[in-house]
C-alpha atoms as a PDB file:
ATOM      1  CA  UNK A   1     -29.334  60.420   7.982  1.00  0.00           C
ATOM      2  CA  UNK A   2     -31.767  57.217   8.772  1.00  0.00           C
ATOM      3  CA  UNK A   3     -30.526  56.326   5.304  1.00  0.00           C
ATOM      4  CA  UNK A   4     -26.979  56.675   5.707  1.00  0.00           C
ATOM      5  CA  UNK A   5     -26.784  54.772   8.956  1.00  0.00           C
ATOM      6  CA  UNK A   6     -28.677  51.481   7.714  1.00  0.00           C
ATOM      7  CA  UNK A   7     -26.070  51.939   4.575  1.00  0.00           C
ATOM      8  CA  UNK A   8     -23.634  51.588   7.008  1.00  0.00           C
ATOM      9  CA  UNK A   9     -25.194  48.850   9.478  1.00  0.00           C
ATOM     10  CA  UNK A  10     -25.507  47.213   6.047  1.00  0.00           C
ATOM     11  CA  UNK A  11     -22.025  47.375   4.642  1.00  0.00           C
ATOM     12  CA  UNK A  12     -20.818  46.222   8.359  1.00  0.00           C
ATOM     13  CA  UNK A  13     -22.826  43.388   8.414  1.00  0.00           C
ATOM     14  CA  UNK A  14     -21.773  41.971   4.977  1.00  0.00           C
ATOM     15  CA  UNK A  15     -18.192  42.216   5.986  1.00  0.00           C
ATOM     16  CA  UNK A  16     -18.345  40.711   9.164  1.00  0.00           C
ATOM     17  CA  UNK A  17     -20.550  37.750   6.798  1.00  0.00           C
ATOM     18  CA  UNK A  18     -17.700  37.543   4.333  1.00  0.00           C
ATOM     19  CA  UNK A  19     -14.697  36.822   6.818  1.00  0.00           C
ATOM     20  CA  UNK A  20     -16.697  34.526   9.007  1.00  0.00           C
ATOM     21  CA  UNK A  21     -17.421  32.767   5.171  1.00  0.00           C
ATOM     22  CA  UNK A  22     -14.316  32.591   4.304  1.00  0.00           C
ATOM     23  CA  UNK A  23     -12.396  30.779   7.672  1.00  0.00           C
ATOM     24  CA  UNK A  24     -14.997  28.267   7.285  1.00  0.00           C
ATOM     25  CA  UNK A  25     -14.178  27.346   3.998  1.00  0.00           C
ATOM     26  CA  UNK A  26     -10.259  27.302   4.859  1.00  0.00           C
ATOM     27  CA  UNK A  27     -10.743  23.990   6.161  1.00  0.00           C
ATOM     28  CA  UNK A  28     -12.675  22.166   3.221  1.00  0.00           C
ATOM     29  CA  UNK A  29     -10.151  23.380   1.047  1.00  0.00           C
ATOM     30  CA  UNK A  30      -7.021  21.382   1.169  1.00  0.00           C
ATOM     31  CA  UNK A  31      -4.548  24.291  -0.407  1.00  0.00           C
ATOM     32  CA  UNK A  32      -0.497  22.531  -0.629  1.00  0.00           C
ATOM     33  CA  UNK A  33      -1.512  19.212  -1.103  1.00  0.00           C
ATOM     34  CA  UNK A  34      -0.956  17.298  -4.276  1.00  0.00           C
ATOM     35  CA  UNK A  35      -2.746  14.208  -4.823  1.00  0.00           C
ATOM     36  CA  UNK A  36      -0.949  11.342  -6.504  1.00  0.00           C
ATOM     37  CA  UNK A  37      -2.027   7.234  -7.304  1.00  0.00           C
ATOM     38  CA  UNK A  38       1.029   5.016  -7.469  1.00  0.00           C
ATOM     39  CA  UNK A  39       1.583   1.293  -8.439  1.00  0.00           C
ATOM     40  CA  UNK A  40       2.702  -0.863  -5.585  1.00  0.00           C
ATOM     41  CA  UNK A  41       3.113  -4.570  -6.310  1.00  0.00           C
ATOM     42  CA  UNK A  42       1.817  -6.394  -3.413  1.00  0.00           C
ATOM     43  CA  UNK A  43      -0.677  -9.226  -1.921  1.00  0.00           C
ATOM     44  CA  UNK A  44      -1.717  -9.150   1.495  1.00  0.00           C
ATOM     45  CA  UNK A  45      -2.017  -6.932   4.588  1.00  0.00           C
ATOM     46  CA  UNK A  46       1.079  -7.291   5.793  1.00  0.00           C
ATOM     47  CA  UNK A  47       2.305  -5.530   2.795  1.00  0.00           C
ATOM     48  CA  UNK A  48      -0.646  -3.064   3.346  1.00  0.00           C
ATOM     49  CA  UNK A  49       0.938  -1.820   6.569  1.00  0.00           C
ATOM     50  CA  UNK A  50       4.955  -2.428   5.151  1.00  0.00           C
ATOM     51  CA  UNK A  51       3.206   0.155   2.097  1.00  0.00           C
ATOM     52  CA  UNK A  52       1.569   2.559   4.453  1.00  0.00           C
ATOM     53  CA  UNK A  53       4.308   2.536   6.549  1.00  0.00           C
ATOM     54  CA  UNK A  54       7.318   3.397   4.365  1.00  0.00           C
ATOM     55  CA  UNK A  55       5.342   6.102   2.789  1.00  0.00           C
ATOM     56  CA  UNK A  56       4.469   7.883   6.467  1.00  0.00           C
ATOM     57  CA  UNK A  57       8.212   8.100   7.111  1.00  0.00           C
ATOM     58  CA  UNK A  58       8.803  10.718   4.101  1.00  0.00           C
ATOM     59  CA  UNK A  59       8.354  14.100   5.274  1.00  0.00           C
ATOM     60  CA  UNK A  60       5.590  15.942   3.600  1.00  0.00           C
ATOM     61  CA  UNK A  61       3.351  12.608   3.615  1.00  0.00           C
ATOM     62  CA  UNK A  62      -0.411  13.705   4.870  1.00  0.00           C
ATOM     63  CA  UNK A  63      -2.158  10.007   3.552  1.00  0.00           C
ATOM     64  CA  UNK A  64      -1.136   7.219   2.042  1.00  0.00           C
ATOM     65  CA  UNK A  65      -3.534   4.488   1.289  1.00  0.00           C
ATOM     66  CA  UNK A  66      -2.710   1.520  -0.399  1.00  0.00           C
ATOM     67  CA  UNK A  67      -5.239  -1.387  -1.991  1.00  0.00           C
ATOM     68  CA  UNK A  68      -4.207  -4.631  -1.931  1.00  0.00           C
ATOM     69  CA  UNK A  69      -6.871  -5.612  -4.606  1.00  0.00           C
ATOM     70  CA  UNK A  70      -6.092  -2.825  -7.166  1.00  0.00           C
ATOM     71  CA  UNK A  71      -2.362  -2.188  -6.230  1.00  0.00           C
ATOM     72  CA  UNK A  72      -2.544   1.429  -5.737  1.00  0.00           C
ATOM     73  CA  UNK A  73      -1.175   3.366  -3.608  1.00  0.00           C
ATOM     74  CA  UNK A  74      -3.243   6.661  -3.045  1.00  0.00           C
ATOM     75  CA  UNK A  75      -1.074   9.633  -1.645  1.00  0.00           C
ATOM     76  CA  UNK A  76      -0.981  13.194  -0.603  1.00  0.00           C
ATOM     77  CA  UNK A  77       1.786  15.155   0.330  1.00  0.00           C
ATOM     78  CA  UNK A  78       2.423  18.539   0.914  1.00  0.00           C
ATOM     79  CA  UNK A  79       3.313  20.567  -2.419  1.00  0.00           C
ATOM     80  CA  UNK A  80       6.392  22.276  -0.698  1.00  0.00           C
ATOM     81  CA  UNK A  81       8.268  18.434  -0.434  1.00  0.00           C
ATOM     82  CA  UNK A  82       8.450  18.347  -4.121  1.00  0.00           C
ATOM     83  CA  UNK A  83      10.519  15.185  -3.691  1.00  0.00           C
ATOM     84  CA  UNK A  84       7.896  13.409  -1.927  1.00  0.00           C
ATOM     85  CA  UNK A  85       6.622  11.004  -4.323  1.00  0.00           C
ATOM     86  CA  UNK A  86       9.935  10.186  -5.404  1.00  0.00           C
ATOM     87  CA  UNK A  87      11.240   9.288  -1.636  1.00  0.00           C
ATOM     88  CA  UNK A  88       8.175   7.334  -0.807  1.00  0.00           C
ATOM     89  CA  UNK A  89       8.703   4.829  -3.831  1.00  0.00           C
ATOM     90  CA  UNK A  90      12.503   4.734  -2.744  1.00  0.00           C
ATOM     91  CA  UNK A  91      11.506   4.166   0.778  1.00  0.00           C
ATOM     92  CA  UNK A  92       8.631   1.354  -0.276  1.00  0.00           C
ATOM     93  CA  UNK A  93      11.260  -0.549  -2.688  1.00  0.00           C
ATOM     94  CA  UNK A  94      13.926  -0.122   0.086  1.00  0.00           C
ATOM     95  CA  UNK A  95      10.859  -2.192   2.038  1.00  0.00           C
ATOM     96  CA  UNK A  96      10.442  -4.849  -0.443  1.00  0.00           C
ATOM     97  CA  UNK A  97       7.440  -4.017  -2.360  1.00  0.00           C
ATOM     98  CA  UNK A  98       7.975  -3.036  -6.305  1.00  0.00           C
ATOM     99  CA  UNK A  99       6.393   0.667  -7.452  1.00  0.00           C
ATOM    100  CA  UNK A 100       6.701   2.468 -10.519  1.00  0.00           C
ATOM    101  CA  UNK A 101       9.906   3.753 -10.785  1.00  0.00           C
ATOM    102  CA  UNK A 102      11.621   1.456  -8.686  1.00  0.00           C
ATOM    103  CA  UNK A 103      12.870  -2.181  -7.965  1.00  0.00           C
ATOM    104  CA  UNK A 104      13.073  -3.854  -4.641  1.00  0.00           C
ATOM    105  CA  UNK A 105      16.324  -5.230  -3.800  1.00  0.00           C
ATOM    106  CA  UNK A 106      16.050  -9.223  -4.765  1.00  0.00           C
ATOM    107  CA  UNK A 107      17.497 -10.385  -1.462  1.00  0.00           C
ATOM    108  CA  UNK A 108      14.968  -7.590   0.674  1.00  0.00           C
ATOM    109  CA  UNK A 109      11.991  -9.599  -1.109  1.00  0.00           C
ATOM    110  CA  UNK A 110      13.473 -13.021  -0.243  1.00  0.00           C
ATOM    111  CA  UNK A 111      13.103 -12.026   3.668  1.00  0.00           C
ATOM    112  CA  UNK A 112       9.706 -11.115   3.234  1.00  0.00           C
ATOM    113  CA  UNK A 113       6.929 -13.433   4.736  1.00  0.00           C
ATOM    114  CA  UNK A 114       5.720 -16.042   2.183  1.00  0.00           C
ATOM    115  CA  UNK A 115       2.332 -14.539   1.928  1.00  0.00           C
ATOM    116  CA  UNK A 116       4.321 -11.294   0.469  1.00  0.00           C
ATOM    117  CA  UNK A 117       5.488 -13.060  -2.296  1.00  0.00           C
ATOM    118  CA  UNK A 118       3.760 -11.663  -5.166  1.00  0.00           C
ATOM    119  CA  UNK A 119       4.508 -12.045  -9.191  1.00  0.00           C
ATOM    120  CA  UNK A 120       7.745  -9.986  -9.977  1.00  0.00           C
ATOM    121  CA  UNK A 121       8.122  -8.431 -13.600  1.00  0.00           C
ATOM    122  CA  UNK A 122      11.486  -9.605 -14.911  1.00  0.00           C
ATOM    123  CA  UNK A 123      13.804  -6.983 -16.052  1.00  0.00           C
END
């Protein structure tokens, strides 16, 4: 009977180890977010915050980073916005910043601040 009840105090106490385990580790792991590195054509830090910006307005955006010395934009949305990354380089271009897939407007880079004015790829 001594037996049987340690058996059980046992069993009970790896359980109640387990689940306590397991909603710690809930929060390290980061479960619905894709990860993503775009190219944003840019030069300063005012385009740094334009960048950042833009991409916070998308729903689904959790971080957007963007470097101004490697041009990349470094973003994580949530996995159910599947559309994400595609609105975020339509909001950026709509901005005045180049990425990827799309082209700013010619006359939205004009009004940007000289210091903006970075090399645009002819197409």
């Amino acid at each position: 009977m001594k037996t049987f009840k340690a058996l059980i105090i046992a069993i009970a106490s790896l359980l109640v180890f387990q689940s306590t385990n397991a909603q710690s580790d809930k929060y390290e792991r980061t479960i619905g977010i894709k990860t993503q590195t775009i190219k944003v054509s840019g030069t300063c830090s005012m385009d740094k915050q334009r960048i950042e910006k833009a991409s916070y307005s998308v729903d689904g955006v959790k971080l957007a980073v963007w470097n101004e010395h490697t041009q990349i934009l470094i973003l994580k949305y949530s996995v159910f916005n599947k559309y994400a990354s595609d609105n975020v380089q339509k909001k950026i271009a709509f901005a005045g910043n180049d990425t990827e897939k799309y082209r700013a407007d010619d006359v939205v880079y004009q009004k940007l601040p000289d210091c903006c004015h970075y090399q645009r790829i002819k197409y």
